[in-house]
PDB file of N, CA and C in Angstrom:
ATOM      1  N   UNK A   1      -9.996  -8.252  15.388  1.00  0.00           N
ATOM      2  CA  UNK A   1      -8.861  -7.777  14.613  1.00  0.00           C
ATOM      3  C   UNK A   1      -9.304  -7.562  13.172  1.00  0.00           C
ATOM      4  N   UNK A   2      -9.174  -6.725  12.630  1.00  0.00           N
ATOM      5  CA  UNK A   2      -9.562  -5.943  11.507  1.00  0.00           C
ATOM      6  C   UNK A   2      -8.449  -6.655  10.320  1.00  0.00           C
ATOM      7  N   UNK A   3      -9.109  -7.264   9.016  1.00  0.00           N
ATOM      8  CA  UNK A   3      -8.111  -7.889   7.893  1.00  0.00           C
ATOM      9  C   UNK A   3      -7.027  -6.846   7.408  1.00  0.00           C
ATOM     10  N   UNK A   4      -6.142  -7.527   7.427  1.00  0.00           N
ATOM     11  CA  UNK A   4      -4.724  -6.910   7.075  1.00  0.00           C
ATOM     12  C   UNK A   4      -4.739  -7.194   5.443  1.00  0.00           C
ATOM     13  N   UNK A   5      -4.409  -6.020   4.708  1.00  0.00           N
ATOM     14  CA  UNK A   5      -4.520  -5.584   3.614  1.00  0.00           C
ATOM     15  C   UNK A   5      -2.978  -5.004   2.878  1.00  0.00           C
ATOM     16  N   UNK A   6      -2.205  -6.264   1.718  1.00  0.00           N
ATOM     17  CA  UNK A   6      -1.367  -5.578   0.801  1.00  0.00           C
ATOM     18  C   UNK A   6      -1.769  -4.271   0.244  1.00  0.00           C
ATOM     19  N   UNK A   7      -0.679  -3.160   0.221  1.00  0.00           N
ATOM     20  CA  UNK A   7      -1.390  -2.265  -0.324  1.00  0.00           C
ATOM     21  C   UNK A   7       0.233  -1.275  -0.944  1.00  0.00           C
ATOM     22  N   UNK A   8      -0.057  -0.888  -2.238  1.00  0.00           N
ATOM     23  CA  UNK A   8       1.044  -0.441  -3.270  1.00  0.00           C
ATOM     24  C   UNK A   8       0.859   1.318  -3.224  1.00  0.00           C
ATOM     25  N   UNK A   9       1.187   1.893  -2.692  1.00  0.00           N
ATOM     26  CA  UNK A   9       0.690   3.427  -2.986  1.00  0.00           C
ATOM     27  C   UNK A   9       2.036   4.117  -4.044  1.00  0.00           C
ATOM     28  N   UNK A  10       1.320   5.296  -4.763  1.00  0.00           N
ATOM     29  CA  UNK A  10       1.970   6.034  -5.607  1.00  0.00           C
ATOM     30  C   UNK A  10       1.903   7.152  -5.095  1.00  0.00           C
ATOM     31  N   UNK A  11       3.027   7.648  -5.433  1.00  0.00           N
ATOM     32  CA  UNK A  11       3.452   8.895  -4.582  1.00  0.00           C
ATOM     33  C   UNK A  11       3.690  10.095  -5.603  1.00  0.00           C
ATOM     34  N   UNK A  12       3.293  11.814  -5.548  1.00  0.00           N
ATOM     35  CA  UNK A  12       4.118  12.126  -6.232  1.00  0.00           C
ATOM     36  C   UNK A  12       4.575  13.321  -6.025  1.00  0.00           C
ATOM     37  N   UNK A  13       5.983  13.500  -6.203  1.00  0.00           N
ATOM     38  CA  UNK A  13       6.906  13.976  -5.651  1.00  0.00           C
ATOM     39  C   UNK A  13       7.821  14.237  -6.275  1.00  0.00           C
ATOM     40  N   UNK A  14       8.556  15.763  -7.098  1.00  0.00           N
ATOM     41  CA  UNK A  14       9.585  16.003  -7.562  1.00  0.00           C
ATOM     42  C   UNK A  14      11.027  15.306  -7.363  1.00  0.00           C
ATOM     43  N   UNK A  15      11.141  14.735  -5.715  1.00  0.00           N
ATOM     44  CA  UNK A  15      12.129  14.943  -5.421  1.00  0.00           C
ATOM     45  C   UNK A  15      12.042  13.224  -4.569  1.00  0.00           C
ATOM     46  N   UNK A  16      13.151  12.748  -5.266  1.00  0.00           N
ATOM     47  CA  UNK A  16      12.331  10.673  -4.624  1.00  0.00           C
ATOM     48  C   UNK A  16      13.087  11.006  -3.490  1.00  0.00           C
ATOM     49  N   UNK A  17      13.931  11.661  -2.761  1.00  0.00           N
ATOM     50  CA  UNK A  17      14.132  12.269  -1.118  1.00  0.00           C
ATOM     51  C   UNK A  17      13.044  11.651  -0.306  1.00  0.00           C
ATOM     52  N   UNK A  18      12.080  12.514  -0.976  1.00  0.00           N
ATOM     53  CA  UNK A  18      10.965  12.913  -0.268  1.00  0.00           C
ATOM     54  C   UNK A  18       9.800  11.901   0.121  1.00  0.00           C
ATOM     55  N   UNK A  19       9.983  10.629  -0.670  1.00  0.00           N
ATOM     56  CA  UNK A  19       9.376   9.536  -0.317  1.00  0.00           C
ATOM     57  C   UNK A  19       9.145   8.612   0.904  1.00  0.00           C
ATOM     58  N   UNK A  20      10.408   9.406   0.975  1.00  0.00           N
ATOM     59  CA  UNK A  20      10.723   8.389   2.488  1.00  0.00           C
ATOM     60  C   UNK A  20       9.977   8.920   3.835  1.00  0.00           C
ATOM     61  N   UNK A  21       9.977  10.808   4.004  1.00  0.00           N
ATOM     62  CA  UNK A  21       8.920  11.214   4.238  1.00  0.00           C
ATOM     63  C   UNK A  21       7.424  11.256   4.348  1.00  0.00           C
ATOM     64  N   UNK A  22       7.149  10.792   3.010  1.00  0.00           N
ATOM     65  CA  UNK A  22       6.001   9.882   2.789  1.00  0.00           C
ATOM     66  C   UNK A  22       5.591   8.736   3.743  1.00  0.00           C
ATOM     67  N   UNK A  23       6.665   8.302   3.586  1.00  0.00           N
ATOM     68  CA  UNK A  23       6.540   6.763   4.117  1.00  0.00           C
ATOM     69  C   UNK A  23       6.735   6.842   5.443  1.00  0.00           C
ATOM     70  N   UNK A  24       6.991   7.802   6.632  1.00  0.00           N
ATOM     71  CA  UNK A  24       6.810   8.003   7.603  1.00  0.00           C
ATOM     72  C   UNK A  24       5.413   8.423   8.227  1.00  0.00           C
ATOM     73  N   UNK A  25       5.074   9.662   7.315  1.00  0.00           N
ATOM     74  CA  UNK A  25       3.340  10.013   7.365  1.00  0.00           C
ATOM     75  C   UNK A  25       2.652   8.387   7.477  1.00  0.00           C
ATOM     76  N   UNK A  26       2.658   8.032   6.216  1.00  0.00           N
ATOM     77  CA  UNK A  26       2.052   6.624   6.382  1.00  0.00           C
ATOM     78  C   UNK A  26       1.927   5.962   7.600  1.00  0.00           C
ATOM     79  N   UNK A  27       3.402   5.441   7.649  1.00  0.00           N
ATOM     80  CA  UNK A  27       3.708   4.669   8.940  1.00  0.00           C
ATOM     81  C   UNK A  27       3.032   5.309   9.987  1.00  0.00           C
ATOM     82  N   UNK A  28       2.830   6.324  10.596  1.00  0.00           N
ATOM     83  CA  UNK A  28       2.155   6.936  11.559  1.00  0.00           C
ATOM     84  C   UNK A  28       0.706   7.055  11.447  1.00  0.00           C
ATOM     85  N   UNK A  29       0.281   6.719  10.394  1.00  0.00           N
ATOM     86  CA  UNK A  29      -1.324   6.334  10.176  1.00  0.00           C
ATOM     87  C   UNK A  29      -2.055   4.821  10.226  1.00  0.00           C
ATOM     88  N   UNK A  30      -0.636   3.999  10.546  1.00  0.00           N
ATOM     89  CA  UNK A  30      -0.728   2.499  10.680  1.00  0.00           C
ATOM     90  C   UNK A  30      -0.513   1.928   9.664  1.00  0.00           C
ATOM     91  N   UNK A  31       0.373   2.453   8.400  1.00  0.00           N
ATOM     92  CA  UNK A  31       1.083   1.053   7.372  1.00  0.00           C
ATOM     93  C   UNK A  31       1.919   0.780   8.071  1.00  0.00           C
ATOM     94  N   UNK A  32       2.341  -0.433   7.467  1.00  0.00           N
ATOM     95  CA  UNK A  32       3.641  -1.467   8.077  1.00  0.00           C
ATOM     96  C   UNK A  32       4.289  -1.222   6.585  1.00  0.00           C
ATOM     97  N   UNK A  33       5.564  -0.389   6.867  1.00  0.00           N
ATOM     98  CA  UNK A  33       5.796  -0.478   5.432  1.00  0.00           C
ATOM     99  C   UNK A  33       6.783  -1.267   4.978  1.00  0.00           C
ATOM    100  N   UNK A  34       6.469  -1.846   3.756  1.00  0.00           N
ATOM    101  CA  UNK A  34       7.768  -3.315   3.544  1.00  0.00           C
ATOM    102  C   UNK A  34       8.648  -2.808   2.637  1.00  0.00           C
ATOM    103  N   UNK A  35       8.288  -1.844   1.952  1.00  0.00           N
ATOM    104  CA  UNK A  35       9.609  -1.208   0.953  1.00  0.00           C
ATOM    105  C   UNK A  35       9.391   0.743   0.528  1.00  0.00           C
ATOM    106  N   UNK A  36      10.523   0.963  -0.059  1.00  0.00           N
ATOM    107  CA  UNK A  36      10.128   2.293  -0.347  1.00  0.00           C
ATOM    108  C   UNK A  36      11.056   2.676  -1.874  1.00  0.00           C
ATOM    109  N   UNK A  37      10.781   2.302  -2.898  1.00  0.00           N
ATOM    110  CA  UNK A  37      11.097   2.364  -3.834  1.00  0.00           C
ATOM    111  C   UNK A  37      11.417   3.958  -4.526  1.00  0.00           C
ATOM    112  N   UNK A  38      12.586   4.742  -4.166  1.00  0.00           N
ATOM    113  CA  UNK A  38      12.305   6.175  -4.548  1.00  0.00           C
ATOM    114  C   UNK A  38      12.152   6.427  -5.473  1.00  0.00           C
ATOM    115  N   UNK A  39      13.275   5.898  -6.631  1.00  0.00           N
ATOM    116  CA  UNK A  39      13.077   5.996  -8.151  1.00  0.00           C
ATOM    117  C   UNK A  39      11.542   5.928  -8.806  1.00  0.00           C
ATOM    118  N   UNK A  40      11.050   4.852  -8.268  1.00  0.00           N
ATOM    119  CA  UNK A  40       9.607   4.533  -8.478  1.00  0.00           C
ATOM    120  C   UNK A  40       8.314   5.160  -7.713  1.00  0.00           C
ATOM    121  N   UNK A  41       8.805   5.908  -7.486  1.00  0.00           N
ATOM    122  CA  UNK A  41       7.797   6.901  -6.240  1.00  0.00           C
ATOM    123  C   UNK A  41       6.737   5.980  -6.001  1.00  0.00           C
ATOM    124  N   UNK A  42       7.298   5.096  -5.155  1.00  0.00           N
ATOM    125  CA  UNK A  42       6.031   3.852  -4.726  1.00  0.00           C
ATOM    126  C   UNK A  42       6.716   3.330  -3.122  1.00  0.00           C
ATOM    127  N   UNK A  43       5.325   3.078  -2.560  1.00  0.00           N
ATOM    128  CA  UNK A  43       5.928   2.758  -1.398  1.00  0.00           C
ATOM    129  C   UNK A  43       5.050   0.928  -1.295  1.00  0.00           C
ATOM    130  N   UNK A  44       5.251   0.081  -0.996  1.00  0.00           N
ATOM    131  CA  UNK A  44       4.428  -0.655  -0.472  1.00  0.00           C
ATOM    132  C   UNK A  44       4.444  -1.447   0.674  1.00  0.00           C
ATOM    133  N   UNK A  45       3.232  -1.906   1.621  1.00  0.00           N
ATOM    134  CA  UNK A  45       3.786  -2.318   2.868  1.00  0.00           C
ATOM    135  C   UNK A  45       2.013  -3.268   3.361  1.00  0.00           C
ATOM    136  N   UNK A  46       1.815  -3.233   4.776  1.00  0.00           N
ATOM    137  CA  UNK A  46       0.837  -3.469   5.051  1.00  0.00           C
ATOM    138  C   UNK A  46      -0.195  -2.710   5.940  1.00  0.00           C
ATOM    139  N   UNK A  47      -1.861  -3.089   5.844  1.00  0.00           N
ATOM    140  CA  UNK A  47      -2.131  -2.175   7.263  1.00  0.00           C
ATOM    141  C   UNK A  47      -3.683  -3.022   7.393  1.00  0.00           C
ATOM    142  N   UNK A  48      -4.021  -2.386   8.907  1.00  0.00           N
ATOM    143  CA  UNK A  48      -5.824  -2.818   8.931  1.00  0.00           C
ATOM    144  C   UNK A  48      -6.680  -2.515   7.137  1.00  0.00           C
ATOM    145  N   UNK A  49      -7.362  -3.145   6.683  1.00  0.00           N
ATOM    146  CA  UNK A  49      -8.466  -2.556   5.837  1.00  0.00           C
ATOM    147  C   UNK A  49      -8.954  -1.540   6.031  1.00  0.00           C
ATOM    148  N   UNK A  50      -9.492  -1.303   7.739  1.00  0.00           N
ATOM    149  CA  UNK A  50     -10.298   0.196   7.761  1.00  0.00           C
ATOM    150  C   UNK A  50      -9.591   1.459   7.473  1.00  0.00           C
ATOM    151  N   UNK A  51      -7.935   0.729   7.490  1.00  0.00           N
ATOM    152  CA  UNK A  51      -6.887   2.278   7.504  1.00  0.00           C
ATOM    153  C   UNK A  51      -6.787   2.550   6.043  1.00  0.00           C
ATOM    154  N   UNK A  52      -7.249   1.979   4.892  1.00  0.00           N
ATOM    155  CA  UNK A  52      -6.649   2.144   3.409  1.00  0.00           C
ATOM    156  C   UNK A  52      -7.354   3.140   3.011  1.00  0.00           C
ATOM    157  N   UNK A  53      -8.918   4.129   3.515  1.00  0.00           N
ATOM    158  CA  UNK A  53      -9.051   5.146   2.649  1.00  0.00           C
ATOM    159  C   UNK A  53      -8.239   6.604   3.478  1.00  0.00           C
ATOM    160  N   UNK A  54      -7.537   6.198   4.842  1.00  0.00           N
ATOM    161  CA  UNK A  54      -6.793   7.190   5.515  1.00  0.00           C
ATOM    162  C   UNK A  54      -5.500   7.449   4.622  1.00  0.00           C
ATOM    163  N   UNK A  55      -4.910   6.317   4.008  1.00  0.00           N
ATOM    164  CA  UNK A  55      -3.769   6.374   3.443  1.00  0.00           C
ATOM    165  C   UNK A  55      -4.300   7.264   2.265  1.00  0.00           C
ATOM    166  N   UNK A  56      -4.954   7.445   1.536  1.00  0.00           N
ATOM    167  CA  UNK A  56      -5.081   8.860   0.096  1.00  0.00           C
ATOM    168  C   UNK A  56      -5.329   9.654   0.983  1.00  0.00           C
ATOM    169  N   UNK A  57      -5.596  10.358   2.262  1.00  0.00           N
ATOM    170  CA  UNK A  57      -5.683  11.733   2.426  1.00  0.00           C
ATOM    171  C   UNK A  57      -3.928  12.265   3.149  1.00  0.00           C
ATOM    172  N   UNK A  58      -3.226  11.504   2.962  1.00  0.00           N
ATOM    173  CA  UNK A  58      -1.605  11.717   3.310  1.00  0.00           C
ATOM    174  C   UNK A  58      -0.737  12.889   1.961  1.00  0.00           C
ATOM    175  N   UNK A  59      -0.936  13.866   2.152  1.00  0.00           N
ATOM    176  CA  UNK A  59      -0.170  14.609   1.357  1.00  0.00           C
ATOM    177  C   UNK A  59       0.558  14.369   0.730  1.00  0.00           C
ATOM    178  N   UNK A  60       1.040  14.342  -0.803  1.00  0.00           N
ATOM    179  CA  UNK A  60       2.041  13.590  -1.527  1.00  0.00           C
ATOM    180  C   UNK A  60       1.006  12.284  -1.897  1.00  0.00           C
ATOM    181  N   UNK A  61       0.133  11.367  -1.379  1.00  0.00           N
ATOM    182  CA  UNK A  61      -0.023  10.568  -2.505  1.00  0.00           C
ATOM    183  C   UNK A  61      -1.177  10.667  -3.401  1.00  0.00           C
ATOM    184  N   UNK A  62      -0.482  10.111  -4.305  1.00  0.00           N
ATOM    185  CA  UNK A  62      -1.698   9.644  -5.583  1.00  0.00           C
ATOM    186  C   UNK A  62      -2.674   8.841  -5.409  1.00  0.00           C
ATOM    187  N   UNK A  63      -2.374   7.613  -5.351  1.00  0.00           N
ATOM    188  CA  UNK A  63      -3.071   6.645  -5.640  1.00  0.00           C
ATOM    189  C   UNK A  63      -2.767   4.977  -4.423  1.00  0.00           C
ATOM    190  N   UNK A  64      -3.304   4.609  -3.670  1.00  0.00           N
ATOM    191  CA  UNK A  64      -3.652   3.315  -3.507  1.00  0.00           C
ATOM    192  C   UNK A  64      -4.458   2.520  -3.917  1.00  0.00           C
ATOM    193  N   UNK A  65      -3.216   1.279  -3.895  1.00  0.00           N
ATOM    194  CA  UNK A  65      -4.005   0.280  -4.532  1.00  0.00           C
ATOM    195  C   UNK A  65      -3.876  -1.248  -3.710  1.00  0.00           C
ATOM    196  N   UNK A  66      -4.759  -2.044  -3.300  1.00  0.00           N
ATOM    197  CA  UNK A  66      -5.205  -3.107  -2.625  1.00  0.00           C
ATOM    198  C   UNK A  66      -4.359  -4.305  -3.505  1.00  0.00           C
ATOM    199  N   UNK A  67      -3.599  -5.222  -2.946  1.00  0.00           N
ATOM    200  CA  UNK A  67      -3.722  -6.512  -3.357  1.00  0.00           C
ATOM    201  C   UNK A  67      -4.914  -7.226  -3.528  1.00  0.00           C
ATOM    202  N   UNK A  68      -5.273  -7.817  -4.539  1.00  0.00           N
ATOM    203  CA  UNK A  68      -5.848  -8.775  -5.034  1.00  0.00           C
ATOM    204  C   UNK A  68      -5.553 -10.308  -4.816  1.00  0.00           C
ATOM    205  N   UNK A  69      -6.251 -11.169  -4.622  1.00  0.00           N
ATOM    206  CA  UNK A  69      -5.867 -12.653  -4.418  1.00  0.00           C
ATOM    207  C   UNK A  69      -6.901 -13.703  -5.233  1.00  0.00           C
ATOM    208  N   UNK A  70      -6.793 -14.255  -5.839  1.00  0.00           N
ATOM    209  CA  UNK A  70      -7.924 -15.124  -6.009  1.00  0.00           C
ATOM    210  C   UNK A  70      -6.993 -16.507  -5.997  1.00  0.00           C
ATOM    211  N   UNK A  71      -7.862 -17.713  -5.862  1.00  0.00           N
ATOM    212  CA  UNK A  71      -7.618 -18.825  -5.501  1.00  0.00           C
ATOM    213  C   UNK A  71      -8.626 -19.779  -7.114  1.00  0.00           C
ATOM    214  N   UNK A  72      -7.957 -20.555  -7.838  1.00  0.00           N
ATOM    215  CA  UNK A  72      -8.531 -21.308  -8.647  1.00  0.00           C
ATOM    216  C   UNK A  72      -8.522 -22.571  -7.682  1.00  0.00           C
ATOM    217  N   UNK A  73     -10.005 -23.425  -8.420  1.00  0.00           N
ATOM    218  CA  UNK A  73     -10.103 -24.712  -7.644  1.00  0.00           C
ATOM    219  C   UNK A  73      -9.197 -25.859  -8.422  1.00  0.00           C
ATOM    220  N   UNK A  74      -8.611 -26.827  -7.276  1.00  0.00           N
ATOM    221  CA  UNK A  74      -7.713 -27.382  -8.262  1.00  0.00           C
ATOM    222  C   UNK A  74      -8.654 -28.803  -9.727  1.00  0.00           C
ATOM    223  N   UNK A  75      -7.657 -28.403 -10.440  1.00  0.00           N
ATOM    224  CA  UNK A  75      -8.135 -29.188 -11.861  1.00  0.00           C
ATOM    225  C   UNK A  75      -9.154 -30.139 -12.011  1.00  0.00           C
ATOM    226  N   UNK A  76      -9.252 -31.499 -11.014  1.00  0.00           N
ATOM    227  CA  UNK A  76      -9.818 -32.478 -10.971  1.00  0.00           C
ATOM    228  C   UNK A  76     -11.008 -32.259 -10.181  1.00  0.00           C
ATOM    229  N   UNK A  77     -11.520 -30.919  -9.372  1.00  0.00           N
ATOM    230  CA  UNK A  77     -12.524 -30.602  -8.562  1.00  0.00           C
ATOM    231  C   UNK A  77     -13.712 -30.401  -9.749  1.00  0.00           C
ATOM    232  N   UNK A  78     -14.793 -31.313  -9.894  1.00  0.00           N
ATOM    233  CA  UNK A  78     -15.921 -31.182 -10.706  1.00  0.00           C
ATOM    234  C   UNK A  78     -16.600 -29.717 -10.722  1.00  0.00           C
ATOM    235  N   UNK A  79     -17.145 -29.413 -11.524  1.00  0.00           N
ATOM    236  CA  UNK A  79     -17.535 -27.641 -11.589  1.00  0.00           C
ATOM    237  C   UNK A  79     -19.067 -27.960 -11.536  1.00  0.00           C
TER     238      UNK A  79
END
């Protein structure tokens, strides 16, 4: 099973209608999408890692972008 990857895409689009459209293309390329923000021409949701450079060749978007995570060690752990 291939790592599942947060991922924020920007969309752009005269018409925030049309996002949701977007967000179907997507979905049919394997995001799981968790929101669709029209005002904000942003969609964000989830998918495999190998699917995130499929998501920029979807007509209408701009830009994806990956969640980030980092983990600090806790306080009292010697460095």
């Amino acid at each position: 099973m291939a790592h599942q990857r947060k991922v924020i895409i920007s969309v752009d689009t005269d018409e925030p209608e049309a996002v949701s459209g977007i967000a179907a293309r997507l979905g049919a390329i394997g995001l799981e999408v968790d929101d669709i923000l029209e005002t904000l021409s942003t969609i964000t949701g989830t998918c495999d890692e190998a699917a995130v450079s499929s998501l920029q060749a979807v007509p209408g978007v701009v830009g994806v972008e990956t969640q980030r995570t980092y983990q600090l060690p806790p306080p009292d752990e010697p460095q």
